[in-house]
N, C-alpha and C. Protein backbone atom coordinates (compact mmCIF):
# COMPACT_ATOMS: atom_id res chain seq x y z
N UNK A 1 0.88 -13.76 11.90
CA UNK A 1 -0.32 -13.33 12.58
C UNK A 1 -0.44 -11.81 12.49
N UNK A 2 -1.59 -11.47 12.32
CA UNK A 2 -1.79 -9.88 12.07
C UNK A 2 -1.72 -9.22 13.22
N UNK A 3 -1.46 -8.28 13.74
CA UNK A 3 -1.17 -7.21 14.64
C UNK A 3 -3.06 -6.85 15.24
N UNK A 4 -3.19 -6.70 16.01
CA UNK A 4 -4.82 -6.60 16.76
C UNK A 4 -4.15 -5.18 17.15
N UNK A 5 -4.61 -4.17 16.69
CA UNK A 5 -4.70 -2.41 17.01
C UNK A 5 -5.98 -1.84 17.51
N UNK A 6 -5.82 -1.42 18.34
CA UNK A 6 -6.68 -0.49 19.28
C UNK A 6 -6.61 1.34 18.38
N UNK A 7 -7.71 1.57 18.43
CA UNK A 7 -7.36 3.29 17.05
C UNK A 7 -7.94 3.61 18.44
N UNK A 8 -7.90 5.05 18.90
CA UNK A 8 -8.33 6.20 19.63
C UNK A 8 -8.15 7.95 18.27
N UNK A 9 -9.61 8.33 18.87
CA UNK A 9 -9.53 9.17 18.30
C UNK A 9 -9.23 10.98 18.98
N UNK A 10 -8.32 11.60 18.32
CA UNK A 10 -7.84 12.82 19.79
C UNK A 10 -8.58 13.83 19.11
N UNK A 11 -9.85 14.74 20.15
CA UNK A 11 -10.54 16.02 20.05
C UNK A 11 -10.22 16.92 20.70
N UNK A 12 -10.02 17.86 19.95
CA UNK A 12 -9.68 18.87 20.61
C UNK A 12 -10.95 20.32 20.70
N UNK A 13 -10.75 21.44 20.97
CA UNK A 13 -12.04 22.24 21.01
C UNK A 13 -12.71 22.63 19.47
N UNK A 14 -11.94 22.34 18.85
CA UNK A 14 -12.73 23.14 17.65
C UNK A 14 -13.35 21.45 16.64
N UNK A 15 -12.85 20.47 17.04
CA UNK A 15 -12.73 19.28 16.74
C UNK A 15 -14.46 18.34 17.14
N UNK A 16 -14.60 17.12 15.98
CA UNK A 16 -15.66 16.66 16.41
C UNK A 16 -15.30 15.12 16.60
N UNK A 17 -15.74 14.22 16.98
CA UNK A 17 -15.56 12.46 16.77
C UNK A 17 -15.89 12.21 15.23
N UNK A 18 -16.56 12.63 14.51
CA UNK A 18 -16.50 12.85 12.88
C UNK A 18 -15.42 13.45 11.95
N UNK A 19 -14.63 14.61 12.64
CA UNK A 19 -13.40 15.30 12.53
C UNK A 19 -12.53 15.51 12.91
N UNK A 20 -11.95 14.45 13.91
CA UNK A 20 -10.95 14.89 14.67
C UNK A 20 -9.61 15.58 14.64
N UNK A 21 -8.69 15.78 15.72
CA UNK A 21 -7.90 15.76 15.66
C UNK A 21 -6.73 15.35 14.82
N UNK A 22 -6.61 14.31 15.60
CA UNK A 22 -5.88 12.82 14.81
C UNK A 22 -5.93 11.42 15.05
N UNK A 23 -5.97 11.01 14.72
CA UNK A 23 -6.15 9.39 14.78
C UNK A 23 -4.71 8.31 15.08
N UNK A 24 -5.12 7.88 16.67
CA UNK A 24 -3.80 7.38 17.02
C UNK A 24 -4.26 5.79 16.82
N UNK A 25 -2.92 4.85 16.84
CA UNK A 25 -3.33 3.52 16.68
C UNK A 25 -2.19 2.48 17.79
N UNK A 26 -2.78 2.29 18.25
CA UNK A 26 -1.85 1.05 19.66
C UNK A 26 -1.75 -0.03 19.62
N UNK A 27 -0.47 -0.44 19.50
CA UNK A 27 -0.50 -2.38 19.62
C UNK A 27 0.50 -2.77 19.28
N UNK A 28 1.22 -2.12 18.21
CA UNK A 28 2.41 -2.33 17.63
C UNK A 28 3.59 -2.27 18.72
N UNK A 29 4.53 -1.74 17.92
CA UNK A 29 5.57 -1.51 18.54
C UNK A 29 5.80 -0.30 19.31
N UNK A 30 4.97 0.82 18.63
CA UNK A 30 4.93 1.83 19.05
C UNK A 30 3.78 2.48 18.73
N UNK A 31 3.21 3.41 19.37
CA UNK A 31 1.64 3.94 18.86
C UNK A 31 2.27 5.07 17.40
N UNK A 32 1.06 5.23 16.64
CA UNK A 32 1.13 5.55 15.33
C UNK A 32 0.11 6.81 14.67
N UNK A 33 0.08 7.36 14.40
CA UNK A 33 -0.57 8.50 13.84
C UNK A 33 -1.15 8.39 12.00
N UNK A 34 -1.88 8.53 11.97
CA UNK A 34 -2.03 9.00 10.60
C UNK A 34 -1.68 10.31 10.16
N UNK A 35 -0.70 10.30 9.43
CA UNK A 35 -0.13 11.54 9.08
C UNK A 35 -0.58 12.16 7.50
N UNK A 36 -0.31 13.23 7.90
CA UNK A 36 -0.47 14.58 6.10
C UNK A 36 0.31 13.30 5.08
N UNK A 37 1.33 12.63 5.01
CA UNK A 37 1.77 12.11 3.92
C UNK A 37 1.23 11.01 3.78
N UNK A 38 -0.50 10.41 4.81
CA UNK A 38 -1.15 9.27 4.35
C UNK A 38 -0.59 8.15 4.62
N UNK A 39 0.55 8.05 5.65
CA UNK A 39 0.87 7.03 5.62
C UNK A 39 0.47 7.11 7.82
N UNK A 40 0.62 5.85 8.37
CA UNK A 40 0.92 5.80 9.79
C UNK A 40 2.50 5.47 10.26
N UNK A 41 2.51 6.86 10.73
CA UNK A 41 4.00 6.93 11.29
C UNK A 41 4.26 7.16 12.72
N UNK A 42 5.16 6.99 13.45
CA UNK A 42 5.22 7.07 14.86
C UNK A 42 4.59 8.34 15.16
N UNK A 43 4.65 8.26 16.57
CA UNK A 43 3.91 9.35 16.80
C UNK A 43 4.35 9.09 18.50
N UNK A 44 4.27 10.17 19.35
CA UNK A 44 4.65 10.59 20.82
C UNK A 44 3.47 11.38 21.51
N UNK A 45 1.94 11.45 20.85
CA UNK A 45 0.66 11.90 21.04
C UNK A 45 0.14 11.69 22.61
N UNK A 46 0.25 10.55 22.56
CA UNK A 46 -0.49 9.66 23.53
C UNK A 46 0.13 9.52 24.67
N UNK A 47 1.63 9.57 24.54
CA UNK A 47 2.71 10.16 25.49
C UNK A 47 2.42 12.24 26.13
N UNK A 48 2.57 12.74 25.16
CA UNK A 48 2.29 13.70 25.59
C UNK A 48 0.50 14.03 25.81
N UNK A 49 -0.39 13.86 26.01
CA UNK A 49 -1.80 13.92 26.55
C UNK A 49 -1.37 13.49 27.86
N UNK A 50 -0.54 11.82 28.54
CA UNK A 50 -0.37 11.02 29.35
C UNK A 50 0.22 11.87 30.54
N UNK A 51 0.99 13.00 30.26
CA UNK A 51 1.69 13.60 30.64
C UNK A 51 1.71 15.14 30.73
N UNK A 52 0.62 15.07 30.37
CA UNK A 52 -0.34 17.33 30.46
C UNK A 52 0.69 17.90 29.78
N UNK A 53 1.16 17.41 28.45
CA UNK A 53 1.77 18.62 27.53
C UNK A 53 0.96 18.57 26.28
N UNK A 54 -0.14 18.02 25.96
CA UNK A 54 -1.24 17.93 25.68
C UNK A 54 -2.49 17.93 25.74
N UNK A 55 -3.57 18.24 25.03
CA UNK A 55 -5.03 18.22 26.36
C UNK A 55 -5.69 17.92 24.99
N UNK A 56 -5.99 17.19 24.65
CA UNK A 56 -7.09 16.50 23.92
C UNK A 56 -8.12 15.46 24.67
N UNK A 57 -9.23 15.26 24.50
CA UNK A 57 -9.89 14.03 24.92
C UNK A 57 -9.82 13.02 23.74
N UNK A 58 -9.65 11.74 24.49
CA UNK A 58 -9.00 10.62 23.88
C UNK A 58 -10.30 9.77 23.52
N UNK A 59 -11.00 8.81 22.70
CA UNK A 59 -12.05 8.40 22.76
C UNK A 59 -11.95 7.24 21.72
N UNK A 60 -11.96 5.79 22.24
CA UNK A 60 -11.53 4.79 21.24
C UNK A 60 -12.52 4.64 20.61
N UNK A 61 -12.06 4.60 19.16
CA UNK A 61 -13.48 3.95 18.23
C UNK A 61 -12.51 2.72 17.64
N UNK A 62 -13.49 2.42 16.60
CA UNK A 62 -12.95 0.91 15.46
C UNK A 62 -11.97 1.43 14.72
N UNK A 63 -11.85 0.31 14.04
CA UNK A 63 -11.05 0.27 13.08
C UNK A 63 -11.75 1.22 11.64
N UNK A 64 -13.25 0.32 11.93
CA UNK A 64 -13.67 1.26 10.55
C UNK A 64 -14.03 3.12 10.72
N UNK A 65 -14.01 3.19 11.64
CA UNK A 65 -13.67 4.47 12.12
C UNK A 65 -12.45 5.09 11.66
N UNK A 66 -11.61 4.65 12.15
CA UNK A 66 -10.33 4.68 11.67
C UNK A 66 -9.70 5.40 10.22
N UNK A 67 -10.55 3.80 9.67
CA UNK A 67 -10.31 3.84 8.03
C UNK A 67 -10.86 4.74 7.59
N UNK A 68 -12.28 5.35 8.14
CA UNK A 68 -12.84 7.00 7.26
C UNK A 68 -11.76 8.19 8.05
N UNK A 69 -11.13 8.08 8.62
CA UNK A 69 -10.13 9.40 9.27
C UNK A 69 -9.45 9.01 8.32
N UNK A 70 -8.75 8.43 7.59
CA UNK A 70 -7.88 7.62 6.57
C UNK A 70 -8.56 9.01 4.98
N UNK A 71 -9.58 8.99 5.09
CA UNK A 71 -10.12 9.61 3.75
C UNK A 71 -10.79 11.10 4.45
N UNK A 72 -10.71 10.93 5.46
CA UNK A 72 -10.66 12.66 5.89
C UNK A 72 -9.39 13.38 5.78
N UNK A 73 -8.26 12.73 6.45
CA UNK A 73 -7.39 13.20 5.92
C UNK A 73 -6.76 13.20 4.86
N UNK A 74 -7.01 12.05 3.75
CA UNK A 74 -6.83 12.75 2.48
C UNK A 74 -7.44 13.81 1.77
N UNK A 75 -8.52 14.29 2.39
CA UNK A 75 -9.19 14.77 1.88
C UNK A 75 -8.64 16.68 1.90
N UNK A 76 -8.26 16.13 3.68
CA UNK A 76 -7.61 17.74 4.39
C UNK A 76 -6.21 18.08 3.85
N UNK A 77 -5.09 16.91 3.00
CA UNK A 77 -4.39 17.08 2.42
C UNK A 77 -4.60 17.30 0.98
N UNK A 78 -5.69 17.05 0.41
CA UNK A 78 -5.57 17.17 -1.13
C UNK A 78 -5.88 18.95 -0.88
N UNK A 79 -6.40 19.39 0.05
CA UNK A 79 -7.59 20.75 0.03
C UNK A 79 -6.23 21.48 0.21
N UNK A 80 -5.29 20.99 1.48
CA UNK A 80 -3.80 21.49 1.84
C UNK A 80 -2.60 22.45 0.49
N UNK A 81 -3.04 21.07 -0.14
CA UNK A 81 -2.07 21.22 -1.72
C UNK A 81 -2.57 21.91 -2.34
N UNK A 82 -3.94 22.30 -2.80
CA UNK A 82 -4.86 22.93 -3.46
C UNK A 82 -4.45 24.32 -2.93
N UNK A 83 -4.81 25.09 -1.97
CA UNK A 83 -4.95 25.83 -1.06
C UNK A 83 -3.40 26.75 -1.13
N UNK A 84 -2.90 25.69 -0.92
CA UNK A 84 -0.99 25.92 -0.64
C UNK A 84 -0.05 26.39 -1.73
N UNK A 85 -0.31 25.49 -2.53
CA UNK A 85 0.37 25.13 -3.90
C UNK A 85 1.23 24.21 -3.40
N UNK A 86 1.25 23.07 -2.83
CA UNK A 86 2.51 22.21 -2.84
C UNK A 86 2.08 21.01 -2.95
């Protein structure tokens, strides 16, 4: 049976619901991040907001929401490498 995930998206001030932050995902075992290496890896986000060592506003969207933060951030990593040289 497939895993049913809840995505929230985290804004911060310079940040939009089109650009966020980062993109957290809940249901699993542990909540998950989309990370610079494109993949979803743990993450302690949602813990720290929960707990004021963070201050983002939290705002659940879909999945297909989700999936375009998926190609924003490839997008903010290809520009990264470009930019960087790495």
């Amino acid at each position: 049976m497939a895993r049913k995930y809840r995505y929230y998206a985290l804004i911060g001030i310079p940040d939009t619901l089109d650009d966020p932050f980062a993109v957290v995902r809940v249901g699993g075992e542990f909540a998950e991040s989309f990370k610079i290496d494109l993949k979803w890896s743990r993450t302690d986000l949602m813990d720290r907001i929960r707990t004021g060592r963070d201050d983002y506003e939290v705002v659940e969207i879909s999945e297909e929401d989700a999936t375009r933060f998926e190609a924003t951030q490839a997008r903010r990593t290809a520009e990264a490498r470009e930019r960087d040289g790495w």
